[in-house]
Protein backbone atom coordinates (compact mmCIF):
# COMPACT_ATOMS: atom_id res chain seq x y z
CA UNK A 1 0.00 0.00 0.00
CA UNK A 2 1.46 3.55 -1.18
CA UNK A 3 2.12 6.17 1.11
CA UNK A 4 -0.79 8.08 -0.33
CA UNK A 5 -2.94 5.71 0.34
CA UNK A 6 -1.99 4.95 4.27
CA UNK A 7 -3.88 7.67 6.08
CA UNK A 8 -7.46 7.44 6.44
CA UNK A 9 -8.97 10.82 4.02
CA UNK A 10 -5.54 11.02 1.21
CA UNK A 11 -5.40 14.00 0.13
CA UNK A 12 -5.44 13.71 -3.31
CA UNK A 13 -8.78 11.38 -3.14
CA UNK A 14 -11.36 13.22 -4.61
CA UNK A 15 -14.22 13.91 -1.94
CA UNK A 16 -16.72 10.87 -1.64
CA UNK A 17 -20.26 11.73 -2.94
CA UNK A 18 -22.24 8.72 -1.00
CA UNK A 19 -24.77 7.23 -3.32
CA UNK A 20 -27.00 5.44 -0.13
CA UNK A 21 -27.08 6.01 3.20
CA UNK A 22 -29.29 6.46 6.13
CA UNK A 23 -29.05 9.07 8.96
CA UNK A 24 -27.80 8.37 12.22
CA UNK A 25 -28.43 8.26 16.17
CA UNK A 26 -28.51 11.63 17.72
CA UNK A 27 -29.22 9.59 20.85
CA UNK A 28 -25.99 8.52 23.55
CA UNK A 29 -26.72 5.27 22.79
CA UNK A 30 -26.43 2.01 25.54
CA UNK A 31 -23.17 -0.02 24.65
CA UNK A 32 -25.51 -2.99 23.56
CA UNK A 33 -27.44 -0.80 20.86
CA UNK A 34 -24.07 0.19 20.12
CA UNK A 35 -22.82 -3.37 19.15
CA UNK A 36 -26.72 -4.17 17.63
CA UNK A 37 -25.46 -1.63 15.32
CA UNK A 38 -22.30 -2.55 14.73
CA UNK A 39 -24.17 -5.96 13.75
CA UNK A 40 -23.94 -7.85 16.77
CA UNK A 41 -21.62 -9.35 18.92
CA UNK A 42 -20.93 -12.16 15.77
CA UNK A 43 -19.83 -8.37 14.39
CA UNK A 44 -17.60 -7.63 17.02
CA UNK A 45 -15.73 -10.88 16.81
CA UNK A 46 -15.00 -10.15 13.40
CA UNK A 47 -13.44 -7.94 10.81
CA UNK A 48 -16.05 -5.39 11.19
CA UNK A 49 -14.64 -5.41 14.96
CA UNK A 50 -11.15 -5.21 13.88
CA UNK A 51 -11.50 -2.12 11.36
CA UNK A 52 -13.54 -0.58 13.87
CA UNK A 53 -10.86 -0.28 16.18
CA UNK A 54 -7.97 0.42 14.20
CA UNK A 55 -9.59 3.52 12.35
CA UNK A 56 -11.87 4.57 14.45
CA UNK A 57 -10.57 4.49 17.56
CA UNK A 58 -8.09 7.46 16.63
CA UNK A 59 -10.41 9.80 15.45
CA UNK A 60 -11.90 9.82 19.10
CA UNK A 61 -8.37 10.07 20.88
CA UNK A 62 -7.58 6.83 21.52
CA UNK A 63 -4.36 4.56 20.45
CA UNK A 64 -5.36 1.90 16.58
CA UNK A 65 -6.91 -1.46 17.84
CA UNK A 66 -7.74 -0.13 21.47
CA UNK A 67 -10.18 -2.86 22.76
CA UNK A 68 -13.57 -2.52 22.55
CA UNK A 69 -14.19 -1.71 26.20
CA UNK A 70 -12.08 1.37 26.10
CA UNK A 71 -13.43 2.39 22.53
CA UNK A 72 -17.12 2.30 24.28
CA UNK A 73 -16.19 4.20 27.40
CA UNK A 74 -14.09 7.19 25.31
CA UNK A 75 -17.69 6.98 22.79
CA UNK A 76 -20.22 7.49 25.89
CA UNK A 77 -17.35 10.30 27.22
CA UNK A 78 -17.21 12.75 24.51
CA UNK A 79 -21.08 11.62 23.52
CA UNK A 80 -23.30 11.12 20.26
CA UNK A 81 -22.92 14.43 18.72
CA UNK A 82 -19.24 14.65 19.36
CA UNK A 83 -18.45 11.41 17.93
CA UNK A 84 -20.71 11.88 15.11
CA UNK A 85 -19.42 15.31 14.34
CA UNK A 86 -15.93 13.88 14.43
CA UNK A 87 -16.66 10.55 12.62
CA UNK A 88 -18.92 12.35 9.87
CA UNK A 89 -17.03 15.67 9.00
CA UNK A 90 -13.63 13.25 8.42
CA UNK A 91 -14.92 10.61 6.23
CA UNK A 92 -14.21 12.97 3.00
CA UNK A 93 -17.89 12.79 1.78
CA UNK A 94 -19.11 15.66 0.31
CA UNK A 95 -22.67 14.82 -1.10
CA UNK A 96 -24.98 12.45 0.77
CA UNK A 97 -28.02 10.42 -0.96
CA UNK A 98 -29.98 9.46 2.34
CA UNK A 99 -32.65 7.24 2.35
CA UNK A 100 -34.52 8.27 5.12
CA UNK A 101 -36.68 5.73 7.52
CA UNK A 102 -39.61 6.89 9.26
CA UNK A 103 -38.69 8.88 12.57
CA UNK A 104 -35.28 9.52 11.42
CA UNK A 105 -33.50 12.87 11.63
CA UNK A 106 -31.24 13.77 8.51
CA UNK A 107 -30.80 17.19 9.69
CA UNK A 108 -28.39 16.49 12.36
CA UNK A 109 -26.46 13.98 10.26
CA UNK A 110 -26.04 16.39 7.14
CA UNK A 111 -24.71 18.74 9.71
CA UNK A 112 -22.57 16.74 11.15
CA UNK A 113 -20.98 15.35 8.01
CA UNK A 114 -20.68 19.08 6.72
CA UNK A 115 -22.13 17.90 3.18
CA UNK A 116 -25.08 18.36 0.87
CA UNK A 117 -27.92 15.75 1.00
CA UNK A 118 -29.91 14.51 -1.17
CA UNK A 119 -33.47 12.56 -0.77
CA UNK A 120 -34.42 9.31 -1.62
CA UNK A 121 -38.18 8.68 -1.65
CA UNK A 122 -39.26 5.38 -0.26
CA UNK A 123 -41.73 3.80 -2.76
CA UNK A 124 -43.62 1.71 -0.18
CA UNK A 125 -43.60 4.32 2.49
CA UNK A 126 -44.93 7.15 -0.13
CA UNK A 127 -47.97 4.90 -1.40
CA UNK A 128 -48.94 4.21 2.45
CA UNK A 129 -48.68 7.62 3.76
CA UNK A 130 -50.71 8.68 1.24
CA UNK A 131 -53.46 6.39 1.64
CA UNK A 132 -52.69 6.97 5.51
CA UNK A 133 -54.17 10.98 4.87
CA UNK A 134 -56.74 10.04 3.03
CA UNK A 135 -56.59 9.30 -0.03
CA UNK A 136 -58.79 7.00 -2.06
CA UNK A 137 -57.73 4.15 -3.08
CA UNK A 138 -59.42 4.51 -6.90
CA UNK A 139 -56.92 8.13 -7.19
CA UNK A 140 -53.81 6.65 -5.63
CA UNK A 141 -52.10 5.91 -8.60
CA UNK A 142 -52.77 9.71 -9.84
CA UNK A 143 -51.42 11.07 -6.38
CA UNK A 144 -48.36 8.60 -6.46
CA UNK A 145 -47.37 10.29 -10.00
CA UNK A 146 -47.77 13.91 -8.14
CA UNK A 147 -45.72 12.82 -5.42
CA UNK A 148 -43.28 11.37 -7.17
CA UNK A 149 -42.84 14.50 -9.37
CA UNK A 150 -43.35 17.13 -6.86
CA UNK A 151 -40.84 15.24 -4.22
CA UNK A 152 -37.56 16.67 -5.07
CA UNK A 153 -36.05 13.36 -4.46
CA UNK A 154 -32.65 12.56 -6.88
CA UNK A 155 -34.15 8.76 -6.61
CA UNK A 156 -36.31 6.55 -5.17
CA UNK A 157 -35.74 2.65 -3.62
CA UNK A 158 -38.00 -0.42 -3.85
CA UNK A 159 -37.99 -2.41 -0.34
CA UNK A 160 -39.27 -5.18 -2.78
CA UNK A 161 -35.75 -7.15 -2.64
CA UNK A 162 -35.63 -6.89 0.68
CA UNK A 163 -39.12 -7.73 1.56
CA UNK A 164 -38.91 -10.77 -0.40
CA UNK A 165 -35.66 -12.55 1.23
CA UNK A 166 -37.07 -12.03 4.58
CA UNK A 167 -40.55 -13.52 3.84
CA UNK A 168 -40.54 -17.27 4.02
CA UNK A 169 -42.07 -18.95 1.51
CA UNK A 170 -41.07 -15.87 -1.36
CA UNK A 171 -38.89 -16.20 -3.53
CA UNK A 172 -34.82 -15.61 -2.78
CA UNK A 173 -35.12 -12.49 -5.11
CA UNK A 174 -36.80 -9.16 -5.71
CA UNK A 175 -40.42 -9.05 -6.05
CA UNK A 176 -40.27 -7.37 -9.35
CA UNK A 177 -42.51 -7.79 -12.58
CA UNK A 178 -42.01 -7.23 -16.53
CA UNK A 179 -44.58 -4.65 -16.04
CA UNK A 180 -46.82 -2.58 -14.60
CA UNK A 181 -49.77 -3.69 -13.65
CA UNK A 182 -53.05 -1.63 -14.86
CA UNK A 183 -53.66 1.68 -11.85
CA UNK A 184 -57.28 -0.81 -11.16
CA UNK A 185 -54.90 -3.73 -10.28
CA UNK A 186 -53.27 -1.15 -8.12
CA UNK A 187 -56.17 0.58 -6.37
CA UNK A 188 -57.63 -2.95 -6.04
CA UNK A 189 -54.54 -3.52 -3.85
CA UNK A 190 -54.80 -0.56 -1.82
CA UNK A 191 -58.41 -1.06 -1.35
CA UNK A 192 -58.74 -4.91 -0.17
CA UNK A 193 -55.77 -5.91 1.05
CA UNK A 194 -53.94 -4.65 4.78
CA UNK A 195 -50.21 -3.35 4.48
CA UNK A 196 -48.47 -6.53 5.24
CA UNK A 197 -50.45 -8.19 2.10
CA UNK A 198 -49.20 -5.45 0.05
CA UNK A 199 -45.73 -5.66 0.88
CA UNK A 200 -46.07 -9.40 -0.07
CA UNK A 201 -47.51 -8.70 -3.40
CA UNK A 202 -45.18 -8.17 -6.26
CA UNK A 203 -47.70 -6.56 -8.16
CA UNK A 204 -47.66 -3.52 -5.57
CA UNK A 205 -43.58 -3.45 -5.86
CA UNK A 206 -43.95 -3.40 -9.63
CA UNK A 207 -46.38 -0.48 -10.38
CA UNK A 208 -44.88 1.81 -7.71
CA UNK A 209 -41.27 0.45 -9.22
CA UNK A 210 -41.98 1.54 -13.08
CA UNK A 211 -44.25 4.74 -11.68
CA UNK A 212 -40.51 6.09 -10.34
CA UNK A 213 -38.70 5.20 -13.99
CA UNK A 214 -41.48 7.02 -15.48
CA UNK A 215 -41.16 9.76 -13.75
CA UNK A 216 -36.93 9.70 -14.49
CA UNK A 217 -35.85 8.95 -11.39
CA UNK A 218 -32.91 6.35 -10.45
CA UNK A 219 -34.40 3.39 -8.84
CA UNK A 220 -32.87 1.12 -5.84
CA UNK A 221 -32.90 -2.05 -5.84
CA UNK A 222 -31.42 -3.33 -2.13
CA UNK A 223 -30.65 -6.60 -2.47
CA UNK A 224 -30.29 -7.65 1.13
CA UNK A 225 -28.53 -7.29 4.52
CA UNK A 226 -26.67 -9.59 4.32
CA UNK A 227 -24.44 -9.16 7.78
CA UNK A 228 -27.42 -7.32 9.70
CA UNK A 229 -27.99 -7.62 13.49
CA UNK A 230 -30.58 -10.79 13.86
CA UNK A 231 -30.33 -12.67 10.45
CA UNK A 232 -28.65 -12.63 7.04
CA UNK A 233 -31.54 -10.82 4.33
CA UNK A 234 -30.43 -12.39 1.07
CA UNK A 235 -31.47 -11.37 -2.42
CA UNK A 236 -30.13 -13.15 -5.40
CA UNK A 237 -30.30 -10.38 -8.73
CA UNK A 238 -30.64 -13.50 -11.09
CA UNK A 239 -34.27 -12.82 -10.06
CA UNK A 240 -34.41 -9.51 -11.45
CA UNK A 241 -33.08 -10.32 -14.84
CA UNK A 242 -36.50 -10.23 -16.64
CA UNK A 243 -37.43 -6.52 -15.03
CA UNK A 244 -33.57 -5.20 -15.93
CA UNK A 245 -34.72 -6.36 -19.54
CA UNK A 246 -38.29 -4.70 -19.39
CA UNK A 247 -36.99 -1.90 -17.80
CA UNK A 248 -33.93 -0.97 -19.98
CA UNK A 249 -35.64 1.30 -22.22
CA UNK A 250 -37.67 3.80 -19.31
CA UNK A 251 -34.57 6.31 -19.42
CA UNK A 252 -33.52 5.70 -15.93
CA UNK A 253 -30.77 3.78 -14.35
CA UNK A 254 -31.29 0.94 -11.92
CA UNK A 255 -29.05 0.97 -8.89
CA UNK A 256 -27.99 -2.70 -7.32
CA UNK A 257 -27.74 -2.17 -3.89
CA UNK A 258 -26.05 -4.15 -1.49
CA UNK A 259 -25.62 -7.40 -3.46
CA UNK A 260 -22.83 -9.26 -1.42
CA UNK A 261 -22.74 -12.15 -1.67
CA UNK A 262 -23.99 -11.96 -5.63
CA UNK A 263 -21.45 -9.09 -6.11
CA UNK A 264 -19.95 -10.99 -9.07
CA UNK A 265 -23.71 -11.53 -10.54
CA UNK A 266 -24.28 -7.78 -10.42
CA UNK A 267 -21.34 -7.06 -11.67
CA UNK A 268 -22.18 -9.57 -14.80
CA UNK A 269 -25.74 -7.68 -14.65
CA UNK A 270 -23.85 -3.88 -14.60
CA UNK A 271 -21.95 -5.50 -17.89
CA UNK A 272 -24.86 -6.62 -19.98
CA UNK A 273 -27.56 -3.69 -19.34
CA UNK A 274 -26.30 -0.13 -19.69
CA UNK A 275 -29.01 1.27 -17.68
CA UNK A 276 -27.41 -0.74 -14.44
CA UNK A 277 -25.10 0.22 -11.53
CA UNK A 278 -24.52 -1.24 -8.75
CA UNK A 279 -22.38 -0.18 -5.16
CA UNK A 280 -20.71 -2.74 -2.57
CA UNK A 281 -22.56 -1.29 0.20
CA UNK A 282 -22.06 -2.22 3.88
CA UNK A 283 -19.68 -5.31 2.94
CA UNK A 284 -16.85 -2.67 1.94
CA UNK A 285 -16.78 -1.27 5.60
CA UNK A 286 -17.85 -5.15 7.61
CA UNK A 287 -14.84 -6.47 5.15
CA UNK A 288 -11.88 -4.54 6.79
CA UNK A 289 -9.09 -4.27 4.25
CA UNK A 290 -10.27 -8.08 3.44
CA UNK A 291 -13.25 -5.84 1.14
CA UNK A 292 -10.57 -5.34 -1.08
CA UNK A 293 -10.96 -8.93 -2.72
CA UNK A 294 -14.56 -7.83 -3.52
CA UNK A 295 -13.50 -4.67 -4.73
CA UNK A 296 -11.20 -7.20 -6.90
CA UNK A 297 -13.95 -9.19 -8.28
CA UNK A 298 -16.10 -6.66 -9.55
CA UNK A 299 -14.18 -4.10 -11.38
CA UNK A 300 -13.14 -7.35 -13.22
CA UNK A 301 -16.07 -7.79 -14.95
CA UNK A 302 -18.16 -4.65 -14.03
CA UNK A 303 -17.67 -1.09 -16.66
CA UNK A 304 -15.65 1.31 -14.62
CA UNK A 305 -18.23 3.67 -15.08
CA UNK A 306 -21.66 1.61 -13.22
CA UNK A 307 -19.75 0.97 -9.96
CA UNK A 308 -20.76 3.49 -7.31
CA UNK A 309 -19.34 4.41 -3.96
CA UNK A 310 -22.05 3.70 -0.84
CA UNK A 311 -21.64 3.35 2.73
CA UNK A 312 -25.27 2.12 3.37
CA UNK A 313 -24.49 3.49 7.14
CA UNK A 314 -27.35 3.60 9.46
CA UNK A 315 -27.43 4.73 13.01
CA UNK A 316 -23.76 4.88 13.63
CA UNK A 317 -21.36 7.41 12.56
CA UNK A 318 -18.68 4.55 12.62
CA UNK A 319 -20.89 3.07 9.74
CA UNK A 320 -20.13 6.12 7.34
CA UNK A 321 -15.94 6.51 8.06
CA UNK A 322 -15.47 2.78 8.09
CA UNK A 323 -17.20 2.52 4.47
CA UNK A 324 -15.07 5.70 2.83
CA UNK A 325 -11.76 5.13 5.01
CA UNK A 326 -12.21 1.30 3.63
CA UNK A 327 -13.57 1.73 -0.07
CA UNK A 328 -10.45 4.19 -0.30
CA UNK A 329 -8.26 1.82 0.64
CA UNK A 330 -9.37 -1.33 -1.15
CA UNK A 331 -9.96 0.21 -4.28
CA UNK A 332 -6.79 2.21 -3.97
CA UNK A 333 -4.80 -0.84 -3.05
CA UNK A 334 -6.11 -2.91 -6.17
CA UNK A 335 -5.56 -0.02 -8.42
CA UNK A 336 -1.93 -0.10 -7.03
CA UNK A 337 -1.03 -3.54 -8.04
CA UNK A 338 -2.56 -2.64 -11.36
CA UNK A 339 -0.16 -0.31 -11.80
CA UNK A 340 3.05 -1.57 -10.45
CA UNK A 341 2.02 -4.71 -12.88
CA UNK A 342 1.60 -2.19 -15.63
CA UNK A 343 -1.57 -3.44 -16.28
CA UNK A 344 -3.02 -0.12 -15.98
CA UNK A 345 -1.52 3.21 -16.62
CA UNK A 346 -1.37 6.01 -13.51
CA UNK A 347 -4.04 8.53 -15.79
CA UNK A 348 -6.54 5.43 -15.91
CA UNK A 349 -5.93 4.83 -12.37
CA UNK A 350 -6.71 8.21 -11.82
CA UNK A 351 -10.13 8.09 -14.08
CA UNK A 352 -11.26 5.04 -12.38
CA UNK A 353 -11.27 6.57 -8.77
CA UNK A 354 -12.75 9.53 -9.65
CA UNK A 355 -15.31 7.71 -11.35
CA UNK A 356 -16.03 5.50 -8.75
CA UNK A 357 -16.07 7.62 -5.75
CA UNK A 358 -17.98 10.88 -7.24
CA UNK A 359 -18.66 11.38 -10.65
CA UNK A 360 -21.19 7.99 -12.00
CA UNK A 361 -23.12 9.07 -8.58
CA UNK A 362 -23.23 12.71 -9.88
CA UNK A 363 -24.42 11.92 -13.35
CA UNK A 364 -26.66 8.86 -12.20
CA UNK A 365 -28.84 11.21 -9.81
CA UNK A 366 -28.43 14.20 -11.11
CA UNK A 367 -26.07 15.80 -8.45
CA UNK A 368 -24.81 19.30 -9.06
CA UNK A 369 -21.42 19.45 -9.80
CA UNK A 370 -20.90 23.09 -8.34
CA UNK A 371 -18.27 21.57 -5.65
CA UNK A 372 -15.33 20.11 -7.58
CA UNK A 373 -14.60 17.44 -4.71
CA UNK A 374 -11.10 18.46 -5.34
């Protein structure tokens, strides 16, 4: 690993813009929330727990690998918004696409971080809260369309991979048709059936999926958790080969998010449909400098210019560093052997980070490109 790349934020790096995340705790947090965070005490033994305490535990005053017991003491010490301000406003993100959970509070994480955010609408969410203030079900379609145009969001996410891992029974992938169902199929759906049958139904997934390519906005596709707190969430993309088809000609891009342990798949996926991209998620910052063999594998096969940067962090701070501090160095570090093999040139090298780390999320959602990023 080059000198340039040894510190956590190089300074030649070009500033990260993070393509999804999720805001987090405001709240001094108990040290067991803390680790359910974290993912878990299976998380802690583990090289999530070992890159968590070699970079983070500096950036809070405290020696690399500290153990976890002084890490937690020195984190309730200085408190949330210390830590978080810390954490955040070092990561070298300068643009944050947040999906934002019910009952969350970007404000304080945007502030924190010292960056510009950037909404993504939850699909799902938007259809029920609208039908939650009264809408009819027969107009819902209509009003979804409004919404969707009036939000100001740079994209939106599906919960329909998700969703359909976790259910038993469903299949292993995303709950996504070859198209849309008619709007009466739809306001059947939100009529007759209660909001756990809808989220079961891939007919409800699908309209509300093509609704947000019509309306030109970027669409999400998490495939899983795949190292959360409580149970692996797997979704396999091979199941959403016949909507990456129907969809390829909507004028939007479809975003792959989170497919470890299909990484390679995706990659394939990112390959054969131009309208496809796809980040590494949470497995870049869980991986520890390990993530760099899954950096490895998919800019083998993957175009330079579909592979996003995301740090998928959620309620932690330590989510968001981890994930740039990491992606920096594993991508940096394979890029370096490239190079010293003369397999690729130092300009190329150059092009490919940038790429990666700001500009495909820029031009995928639409990001203004006032700030340079250096």
């Amino acid at each position: 690993m080059p000198d340039r790349w040894r510190s956590a934020v190089p300074d030649d790096w070009p500033r990260l813009v993070d393509g999804h995340c999720h805001p987090v705790s405001s709240e001094d947090l108990p040290d067991e929330a803390f680790v359910g965070y974290l993912g878990g005490h299976a998380a802690v033994d583990a090289m999530s727990g070992v890159a968590l305490r070699r970079w983070c535990s500096p950036v809070i005053d405290l020696e690399p690998h500290a153990s976890l017991e002084a890490y937690l003491e020195r984190r309730r010490a200085l408190g949330a918004d210390e830590v978080n301000r810390r954490l955040l406003s070092r990561a070298g993100v300068s643009d944050l696409v947040v999906d934002e959970p019910t009952g969350t509070d970007v404000a304080a994480t945007v502030a924190a971080a010292d960056a510009r955010s950037h909404h993504v609408v939850r699909l799902e969410d938007l259809a029920e809260r609208l039908l939650a203030d009264g809408t009819e079900p027969g107009a819902l379609a209509d009003a979804v369309r409004v919404a969707l145009d009036e939000d100001g969001a740079v994209a939106a996410t599906t919960l329909a991979g998700v969703q359909a891992a976790a259910v038993p029974g469903l299949t292993a992938g995303p709950m996504l048709g070859t198209h849309p169902p008619l709007d009466a199929t739809f306001a059947e759906l939100a009529a007759g059936a209660e909001p756990a049958e809808r989220r079961e139904d891939p007919r409800w997934h699908t309209w509300l999926a093509f609704a947000a390519l019509d309306a030109g906005l970027p669409l999400q596709v998490p495939l899983g958790h795949v190292l959360a707190h409580g149970g692996p969430v797997l979704g396999d993309p091979r199941a959403i080969v016949p909507f990456l088809r129907a969809s390829a000609d909507r004028g939007a891009a479809v975003v792959l998010v989170n497919p470890y342990p299909h990484h390679q798949v995706a990659a394939v996926l990112a390959r054969a449909y131009p309208h496809v991209h796809l980040d590494l998620g949470r497995i870049t910052r869980a991986g520890g400098d390990l993530s760099a063999r899954v950096v490895a594998d998919v800019i083998t096969v993957a175009p330079f210019s579909r592979l996003l940067y995301a740090s998928d962090g959620f309620g932690i701070a330590e989510h968001h560093y981890l994930a740039a501090v990491l992606f920096r160095r594993a991508l940096g570090g394979v890029l370096h052997e490239l190079v010293v093999r003369d397999e690729v040139d130092r300009a190329t090298s150059d092009r490919i980070i940038r790429a990666t780390s700001r500009d495909n999320a820029m031009r995928v959602y639409g990001i203004d490109g006032s700030d340079d990023g250096r």
